[in-house]
N, C-alpha and C. Protein backbone atom coordinates (compact mmCIF):
# COMPACT_ATOMS: atom_id res chain seq x y z
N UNK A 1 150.72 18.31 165.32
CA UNK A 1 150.67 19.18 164.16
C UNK A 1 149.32 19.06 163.44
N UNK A 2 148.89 17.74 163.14
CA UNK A 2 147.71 17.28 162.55
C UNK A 2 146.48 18.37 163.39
N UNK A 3 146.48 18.64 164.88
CA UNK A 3 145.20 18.77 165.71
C UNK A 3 145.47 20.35 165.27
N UNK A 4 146.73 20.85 165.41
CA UNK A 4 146.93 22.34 165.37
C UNK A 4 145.87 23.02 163.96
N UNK A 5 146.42 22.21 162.69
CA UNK A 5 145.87 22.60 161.00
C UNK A 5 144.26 22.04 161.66
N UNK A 6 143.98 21.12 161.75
CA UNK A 6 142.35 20.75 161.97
C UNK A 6 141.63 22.18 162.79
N UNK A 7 142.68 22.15 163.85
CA UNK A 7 141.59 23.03 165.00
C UNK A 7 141.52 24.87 164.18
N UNK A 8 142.57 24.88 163.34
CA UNK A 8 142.67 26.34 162.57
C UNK A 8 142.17 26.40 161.99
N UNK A 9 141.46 24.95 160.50
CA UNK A 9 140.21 25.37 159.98
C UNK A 9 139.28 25.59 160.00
N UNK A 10 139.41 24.47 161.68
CA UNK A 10 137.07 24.12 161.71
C UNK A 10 137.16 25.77 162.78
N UNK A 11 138.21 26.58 163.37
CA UNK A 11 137.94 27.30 163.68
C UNK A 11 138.17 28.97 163.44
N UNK A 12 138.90 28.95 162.14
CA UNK A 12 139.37 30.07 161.39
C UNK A 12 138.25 30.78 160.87
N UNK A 13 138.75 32.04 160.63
CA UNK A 13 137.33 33.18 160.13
C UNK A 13 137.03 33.05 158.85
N UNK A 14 135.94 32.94 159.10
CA UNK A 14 135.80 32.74 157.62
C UNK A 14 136.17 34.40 156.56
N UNK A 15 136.97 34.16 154.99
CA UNK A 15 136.86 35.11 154.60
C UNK A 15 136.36 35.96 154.21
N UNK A 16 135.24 36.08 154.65
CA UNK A 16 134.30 37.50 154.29
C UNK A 16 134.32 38.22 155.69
N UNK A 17 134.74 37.97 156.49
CA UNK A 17 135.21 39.06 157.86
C UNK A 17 136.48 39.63 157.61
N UNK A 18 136.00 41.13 158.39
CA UNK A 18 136.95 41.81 157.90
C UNK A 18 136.86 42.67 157.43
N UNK A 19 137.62 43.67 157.08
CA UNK A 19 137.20 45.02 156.48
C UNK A 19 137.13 45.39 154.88
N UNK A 20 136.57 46.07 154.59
CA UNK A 20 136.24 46.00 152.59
C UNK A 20 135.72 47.72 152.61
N UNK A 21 135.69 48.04 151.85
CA UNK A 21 135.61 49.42 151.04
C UNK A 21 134.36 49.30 149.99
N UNK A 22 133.33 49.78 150.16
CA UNK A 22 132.17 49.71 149.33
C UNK A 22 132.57 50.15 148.26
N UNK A 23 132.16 49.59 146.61
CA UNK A 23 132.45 50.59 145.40
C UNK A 23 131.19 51.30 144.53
N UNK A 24 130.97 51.99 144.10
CA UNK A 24 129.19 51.93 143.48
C UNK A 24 129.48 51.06 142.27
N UNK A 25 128.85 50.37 142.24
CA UNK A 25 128.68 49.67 140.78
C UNK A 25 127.97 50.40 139.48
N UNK A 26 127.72 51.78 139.99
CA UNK A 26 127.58 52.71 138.70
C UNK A 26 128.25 53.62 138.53
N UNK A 27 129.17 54.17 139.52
CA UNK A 27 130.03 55.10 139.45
C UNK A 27 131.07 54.44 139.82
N UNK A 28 131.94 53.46 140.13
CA UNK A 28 132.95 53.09 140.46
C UNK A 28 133.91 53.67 141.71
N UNK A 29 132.80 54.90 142.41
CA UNK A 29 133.20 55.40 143.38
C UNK A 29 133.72 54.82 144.88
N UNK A 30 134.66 54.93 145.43
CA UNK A 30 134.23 54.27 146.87
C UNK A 30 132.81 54.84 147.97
N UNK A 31 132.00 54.41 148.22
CA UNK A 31 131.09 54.93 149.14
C UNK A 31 131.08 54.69 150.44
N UNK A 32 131.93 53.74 151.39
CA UNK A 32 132.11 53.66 152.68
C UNK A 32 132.81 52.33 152.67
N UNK A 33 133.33 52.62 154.31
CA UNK A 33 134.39 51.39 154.82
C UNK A 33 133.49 50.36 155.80
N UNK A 34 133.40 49.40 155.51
CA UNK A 34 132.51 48.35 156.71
C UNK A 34 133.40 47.30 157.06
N UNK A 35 132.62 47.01 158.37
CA UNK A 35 133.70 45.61 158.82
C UNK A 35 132.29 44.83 158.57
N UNK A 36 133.09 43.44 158.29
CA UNK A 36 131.50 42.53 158.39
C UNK A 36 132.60 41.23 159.12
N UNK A 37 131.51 40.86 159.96
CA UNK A 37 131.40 40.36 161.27
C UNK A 37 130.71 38.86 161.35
N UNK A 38 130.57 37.98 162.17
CA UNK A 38 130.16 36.91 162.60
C UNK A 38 129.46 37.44 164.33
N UNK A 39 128.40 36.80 164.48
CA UNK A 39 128.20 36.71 165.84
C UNK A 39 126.88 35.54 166.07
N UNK A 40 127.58 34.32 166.73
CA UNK A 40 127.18 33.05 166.41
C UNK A 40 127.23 32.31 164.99
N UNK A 41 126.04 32.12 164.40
CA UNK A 41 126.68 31.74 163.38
C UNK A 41 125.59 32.70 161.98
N UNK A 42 125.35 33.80 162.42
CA UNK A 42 124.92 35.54 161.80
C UNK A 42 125.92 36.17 161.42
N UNK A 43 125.69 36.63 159.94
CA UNK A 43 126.72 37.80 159.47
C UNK A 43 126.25 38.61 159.86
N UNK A 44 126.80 39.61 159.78
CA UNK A 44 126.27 41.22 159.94
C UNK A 44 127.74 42.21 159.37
N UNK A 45 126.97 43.16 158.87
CA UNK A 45 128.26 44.30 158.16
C UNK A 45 127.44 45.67 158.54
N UNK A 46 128.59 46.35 159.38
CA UNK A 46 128.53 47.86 159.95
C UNK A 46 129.65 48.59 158.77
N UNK A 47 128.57 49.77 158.68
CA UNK A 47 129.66 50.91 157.83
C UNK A 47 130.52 51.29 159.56
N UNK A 48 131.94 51.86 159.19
CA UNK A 48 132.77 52.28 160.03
C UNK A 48 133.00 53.66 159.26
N UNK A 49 132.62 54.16 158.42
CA UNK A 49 132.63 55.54 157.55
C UNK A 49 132.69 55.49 156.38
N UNK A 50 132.20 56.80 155.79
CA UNK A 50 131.37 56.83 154.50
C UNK A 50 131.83 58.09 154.09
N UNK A 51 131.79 58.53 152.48
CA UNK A 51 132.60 59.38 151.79
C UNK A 51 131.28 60.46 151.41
N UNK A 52 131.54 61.64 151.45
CA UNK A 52 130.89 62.77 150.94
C UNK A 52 129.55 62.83 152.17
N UNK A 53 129.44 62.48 153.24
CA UNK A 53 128.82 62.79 153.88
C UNK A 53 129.52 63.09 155.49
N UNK A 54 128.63 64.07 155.94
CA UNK A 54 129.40 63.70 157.67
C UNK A 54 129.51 62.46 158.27
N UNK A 55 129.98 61.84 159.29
CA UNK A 55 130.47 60.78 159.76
C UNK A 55 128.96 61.17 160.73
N UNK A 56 128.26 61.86 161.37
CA UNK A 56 127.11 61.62 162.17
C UNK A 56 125.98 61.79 161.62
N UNK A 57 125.93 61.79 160.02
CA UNK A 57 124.66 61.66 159.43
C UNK A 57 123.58 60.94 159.59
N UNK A 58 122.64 61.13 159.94
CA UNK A 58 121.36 60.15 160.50
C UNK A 58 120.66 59.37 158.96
N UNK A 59 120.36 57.91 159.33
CA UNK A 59 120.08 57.03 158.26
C UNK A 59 118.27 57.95 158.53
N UNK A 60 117.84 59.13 157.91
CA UNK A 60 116.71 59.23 158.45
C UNK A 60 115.32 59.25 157.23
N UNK A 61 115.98 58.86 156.07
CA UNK A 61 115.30 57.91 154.48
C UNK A 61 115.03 56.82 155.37
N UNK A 62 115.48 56.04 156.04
CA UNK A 62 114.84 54.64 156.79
C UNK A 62 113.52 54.88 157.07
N UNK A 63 112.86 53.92 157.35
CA UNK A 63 111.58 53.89 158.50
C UNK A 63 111.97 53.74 159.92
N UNK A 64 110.84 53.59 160.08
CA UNK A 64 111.21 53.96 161.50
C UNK A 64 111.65 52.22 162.43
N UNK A 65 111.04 50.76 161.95
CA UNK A 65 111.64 49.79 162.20
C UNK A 65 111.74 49.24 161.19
N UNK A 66 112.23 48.04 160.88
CA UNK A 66 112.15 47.11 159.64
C UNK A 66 112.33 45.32 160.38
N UNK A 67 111.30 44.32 159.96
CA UNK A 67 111.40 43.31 160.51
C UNK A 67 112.96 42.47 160.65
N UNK A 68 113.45 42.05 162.20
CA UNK A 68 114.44 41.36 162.19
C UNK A 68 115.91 42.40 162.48
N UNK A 69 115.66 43.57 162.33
CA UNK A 69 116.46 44.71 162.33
C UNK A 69 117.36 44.54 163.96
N UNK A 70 118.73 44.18 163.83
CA UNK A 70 119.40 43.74 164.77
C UNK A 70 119.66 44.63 166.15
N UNK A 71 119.41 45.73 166.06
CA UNK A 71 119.37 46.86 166.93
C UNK A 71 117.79 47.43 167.12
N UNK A 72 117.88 47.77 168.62
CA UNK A 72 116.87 48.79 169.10
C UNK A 72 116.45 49.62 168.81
N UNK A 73 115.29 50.52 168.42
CA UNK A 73 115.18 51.78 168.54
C UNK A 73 114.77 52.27 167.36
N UNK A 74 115.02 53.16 166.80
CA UNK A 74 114.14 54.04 165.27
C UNK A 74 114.64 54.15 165.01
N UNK A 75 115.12 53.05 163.56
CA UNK A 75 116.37 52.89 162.62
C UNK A 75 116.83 54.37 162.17
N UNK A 76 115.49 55.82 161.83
CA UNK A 76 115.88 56.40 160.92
C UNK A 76 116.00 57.38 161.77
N UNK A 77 116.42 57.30 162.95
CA UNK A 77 117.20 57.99 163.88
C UNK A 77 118.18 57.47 164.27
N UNK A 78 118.91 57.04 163.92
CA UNK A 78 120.24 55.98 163.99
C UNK A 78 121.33 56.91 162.79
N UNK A 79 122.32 56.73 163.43
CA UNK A 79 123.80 57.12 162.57
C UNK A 79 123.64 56.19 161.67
N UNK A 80 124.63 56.60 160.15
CA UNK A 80 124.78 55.78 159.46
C UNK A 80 125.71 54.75 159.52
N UNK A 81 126.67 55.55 160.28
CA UNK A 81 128.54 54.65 160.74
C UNK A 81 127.95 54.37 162.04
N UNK A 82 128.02 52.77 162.13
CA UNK A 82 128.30 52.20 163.34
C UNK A 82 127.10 51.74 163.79
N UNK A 83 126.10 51.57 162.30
CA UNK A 83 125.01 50.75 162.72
C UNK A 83 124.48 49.48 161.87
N UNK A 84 124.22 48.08 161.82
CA UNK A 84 124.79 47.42 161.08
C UNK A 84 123.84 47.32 160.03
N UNK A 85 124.07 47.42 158.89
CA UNK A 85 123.21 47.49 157.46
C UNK A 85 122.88 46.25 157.02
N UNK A 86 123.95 45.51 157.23
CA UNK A 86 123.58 44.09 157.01
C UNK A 86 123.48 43.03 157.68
N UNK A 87 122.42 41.63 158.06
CA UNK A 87 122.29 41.65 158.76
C UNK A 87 121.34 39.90 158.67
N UNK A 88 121.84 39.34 159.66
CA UNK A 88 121.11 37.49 159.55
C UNK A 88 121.09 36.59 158.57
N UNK A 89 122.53 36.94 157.97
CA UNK A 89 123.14 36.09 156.77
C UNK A 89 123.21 34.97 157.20
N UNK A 90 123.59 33.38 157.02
CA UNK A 90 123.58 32.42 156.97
C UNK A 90 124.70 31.75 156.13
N UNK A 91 125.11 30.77 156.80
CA UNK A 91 126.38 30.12 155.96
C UNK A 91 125.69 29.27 155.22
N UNK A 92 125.92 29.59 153.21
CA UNK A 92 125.37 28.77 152.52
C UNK A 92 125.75 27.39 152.23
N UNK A 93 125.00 26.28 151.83
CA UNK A 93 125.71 25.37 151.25
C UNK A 93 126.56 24.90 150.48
N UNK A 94 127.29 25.98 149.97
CA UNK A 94 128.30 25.92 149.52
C UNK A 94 129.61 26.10 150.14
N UNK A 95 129.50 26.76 151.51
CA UNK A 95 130.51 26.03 152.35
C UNK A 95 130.86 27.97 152.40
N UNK A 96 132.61 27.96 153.44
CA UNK A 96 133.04 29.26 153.82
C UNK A 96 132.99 30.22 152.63
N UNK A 97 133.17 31.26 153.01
CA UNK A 97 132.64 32.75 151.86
C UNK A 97 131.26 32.94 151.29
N UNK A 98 130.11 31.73 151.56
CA UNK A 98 129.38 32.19 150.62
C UNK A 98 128.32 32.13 152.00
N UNK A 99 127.66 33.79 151.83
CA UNK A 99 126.31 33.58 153.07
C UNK A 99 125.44 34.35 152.38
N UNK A 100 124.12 33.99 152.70
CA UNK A 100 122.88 34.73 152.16
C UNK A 100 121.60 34.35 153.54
N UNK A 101 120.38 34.51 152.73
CA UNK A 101 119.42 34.61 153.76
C UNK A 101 118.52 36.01 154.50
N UNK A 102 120.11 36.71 154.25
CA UNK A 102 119.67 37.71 155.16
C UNK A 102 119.56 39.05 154.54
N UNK A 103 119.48 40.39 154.70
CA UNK A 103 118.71 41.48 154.17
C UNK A 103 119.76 42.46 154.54
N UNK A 104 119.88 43.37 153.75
CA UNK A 104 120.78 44.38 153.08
C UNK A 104 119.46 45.66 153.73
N UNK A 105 120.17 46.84 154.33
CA UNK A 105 119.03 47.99 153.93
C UNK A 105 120.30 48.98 153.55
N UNK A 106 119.36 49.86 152.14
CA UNK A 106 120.13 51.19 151.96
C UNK A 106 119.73 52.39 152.40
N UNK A 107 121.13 53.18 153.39
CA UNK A 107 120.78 53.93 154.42
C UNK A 107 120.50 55.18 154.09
N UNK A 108 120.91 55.10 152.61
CA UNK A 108 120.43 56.42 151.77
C UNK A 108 119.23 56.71 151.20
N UNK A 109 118.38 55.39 150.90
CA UNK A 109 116.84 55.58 150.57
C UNK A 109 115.75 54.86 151.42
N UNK A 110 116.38 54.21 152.51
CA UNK A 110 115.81 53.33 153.39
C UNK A 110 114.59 51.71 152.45
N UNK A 111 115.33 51.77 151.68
CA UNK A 111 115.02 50.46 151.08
C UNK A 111 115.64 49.02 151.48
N UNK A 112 115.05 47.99 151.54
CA UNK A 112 115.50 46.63 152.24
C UNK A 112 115.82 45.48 150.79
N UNK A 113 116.54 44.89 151.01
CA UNK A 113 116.87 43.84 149.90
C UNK A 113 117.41 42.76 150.66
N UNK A 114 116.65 41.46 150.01
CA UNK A 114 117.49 40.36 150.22
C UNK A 114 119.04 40.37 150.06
N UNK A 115 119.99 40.02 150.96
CA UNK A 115 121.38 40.11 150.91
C UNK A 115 122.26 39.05 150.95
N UNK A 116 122.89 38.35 149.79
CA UNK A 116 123.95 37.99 149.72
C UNK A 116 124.92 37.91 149.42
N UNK A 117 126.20 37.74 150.20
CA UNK A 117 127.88 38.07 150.30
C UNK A 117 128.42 36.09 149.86
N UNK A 118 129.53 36.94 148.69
CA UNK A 118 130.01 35.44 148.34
C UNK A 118 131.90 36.50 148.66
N UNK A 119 132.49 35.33 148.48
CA UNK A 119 134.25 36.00 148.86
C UNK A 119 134.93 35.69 147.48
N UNK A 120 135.16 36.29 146.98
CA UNK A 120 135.99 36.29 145.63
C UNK A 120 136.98 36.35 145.52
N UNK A 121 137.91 35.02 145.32
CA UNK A 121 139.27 34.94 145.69
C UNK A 121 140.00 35.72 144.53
N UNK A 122 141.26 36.06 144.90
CA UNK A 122 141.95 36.45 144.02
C UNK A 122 142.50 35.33 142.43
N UNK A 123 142.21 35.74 141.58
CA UNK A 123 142.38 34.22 140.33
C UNK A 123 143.60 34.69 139.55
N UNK A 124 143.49 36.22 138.94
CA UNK A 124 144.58 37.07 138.00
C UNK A 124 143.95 37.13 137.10
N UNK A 125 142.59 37.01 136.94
CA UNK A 125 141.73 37.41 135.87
C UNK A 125 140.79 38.52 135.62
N UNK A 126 139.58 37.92 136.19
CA UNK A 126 138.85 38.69 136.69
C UNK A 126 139.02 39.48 138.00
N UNK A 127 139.03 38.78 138.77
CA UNK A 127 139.30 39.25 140.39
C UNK A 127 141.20 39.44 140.38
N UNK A 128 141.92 40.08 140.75
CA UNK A 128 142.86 40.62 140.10
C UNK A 128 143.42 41.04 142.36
N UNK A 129 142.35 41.04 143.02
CA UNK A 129 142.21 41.11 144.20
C UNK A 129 141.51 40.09 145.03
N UNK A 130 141.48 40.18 146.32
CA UNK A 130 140.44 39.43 147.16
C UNK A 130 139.10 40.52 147.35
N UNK A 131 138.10 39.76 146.89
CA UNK A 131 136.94 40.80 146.32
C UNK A 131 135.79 40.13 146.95
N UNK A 132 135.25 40.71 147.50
CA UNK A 132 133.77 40.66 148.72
C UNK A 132 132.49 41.18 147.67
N UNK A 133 131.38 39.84 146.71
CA UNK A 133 130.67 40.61 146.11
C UNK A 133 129.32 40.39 147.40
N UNK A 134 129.14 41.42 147.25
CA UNK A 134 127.59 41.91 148.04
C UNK A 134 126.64 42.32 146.87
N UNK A 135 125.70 41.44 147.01
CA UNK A 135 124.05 41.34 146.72
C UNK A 135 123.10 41.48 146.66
N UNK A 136 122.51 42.55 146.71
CA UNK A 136 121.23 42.65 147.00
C UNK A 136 120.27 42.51 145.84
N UNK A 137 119.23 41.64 146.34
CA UNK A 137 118.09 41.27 145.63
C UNK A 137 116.77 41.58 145.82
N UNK A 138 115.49 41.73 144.90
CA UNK A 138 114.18 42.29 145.31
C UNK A 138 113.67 40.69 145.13
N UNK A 139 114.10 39.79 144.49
CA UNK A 139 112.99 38.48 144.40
C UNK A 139 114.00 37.78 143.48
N UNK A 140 113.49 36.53 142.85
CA UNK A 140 113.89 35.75 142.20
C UNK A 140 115.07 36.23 141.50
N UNK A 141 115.99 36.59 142.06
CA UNK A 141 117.27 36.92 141.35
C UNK A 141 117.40 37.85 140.96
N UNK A 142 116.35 38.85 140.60
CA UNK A 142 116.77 40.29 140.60
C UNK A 142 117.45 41.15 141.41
N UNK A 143 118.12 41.89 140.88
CA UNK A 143 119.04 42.66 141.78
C UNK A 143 120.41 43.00 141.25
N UNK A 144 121.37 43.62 142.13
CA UNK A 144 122.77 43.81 141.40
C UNK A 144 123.74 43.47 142.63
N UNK A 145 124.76 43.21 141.96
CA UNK A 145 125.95 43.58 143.02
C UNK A 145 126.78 44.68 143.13
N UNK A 146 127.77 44.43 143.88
CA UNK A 146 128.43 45.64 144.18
C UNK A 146 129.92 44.72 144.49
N UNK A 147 131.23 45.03 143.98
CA UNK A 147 132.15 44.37 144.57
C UNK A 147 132.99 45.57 145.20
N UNK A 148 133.52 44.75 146.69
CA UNK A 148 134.30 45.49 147.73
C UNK A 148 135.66 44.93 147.26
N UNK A 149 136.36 45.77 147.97
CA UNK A 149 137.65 45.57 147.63
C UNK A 149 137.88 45.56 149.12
N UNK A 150 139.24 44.34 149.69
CA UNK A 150 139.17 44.21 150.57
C UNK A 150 140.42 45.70 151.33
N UNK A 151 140.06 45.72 152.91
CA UNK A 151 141.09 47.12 153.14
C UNK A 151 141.73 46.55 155.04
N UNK A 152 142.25 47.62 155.04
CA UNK A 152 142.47 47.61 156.88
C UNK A 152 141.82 48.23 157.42
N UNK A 153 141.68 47.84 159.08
CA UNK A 153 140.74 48.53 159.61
C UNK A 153 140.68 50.16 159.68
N UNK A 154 142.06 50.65 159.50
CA UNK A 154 142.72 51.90 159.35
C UNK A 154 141.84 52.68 158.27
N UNK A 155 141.89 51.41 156.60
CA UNK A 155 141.80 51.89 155.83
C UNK A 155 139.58 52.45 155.82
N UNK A 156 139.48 51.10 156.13
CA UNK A 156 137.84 51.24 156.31
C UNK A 156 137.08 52.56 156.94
N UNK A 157 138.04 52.88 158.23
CA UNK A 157 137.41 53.83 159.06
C UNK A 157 138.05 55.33 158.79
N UNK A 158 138.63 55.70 157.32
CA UNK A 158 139.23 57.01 157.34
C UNK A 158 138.53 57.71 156.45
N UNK A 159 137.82 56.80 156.08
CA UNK A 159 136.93 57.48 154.59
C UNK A 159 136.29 59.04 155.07
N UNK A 160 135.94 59.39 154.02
CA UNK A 160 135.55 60.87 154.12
C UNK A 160 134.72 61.56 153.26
C-alpha cells in the first residue's frame, strides 16, 4: 500500500495539466480552451479553440520565428488552435503547480512575455474554484495575470 501512495505521487500529474478556459482579465470574457501539457520535464500550453474567431485563423501578428519557439517553421503562418503558445516552463522551487522560466507569446499581437503558471487551489475565498493563474511578464515583475478556470477536454475544444 505504502509503494502504491509513494509511486502515485513522485509520479502523478502535476496540477496544472489539463484543460482550463482562458478569461481576459479586462473583460472577463472567455478567450480560448488550452490543454497545458508536460513533455520531459517542459511545460507547454496549446490553445485547442478560441472564441470570436475561426478555428483556422493564422497567428499571422507573429513574426516570422521567435528564439526557443518549440515548433518548426513561420510561427505567423501557423494556426492559432493547435500550436503551442506556451512554452519551456520549468518546475519552480516551490515544488508541484508552480512553473516559470519560460515565455508566453500573444497570438493576437505576436508579442513574447516571460511566462509563469502557478495552480490555485480551491480555498472558498478567493479561489472559489481550481484556478490556473498564467503570467506573463516584460521584466522585473511587470506584467499581469490572467486566471483560467479549470474545464474538460470537451469543454476546452468547443469554444467558438
Amino acid at each position: 500500500m505504502v509503494f502504491v501512495f509513494i509511486t502515485a505521487f513522485c509520479f502523478g500529474a502535476d496540477p496544472v495539466e489539463g484543460f482550463w478556459i482562458s478569461v481576459d482579465d479586462k473583460t472577463g470574457k472567455t478567450t480560448a480552451g488550452w490543454e497545458i501539457y508536460t513533455v520531459g520535464n517542459k511545460l507547454y500550453g496549446k490553445i485547442l479553440s478560441v472564441t470570436g474567431h475561426p478555428q483556422d485563423v493564422r497567428a499571422d501578428k507573429c513574426k516570422d520565428s521567435y528564439r526557443d519557439f518549440p515548433v518548426s517553421g513561420k510561427v505567423n503562418q501557423m494556426t492559432v488552435v493547435g500550436t503551442p503558445w506556451i512554452f519551456d516552463l520549468t518546475l519552480d522551487r516551490a515544488g508541484a503547480g508552480n512553473w516559470s522560466g519560460g515565455q508566453v507569446i500573444d497570438p493576437d499581437n505576436g508579442s513574447m512575455y516571460k511566462c509563469k503558471i502557478i495552480f490555485r487551489p480551491r480555498d472558498g475565498k478567493k479561489f472559489m474554484t481550481d484556478t490556473l493563474e498564467m503570467r506573463g511578464e516584460i521584466g522585473l515583475g511587470i506584467g499581469r495575470s490572467q486566471y483560467w478556470r479549470q474545464a474538460t477536454r470537451e469543454e476546452a475544444s468547443a469554444l467558438r
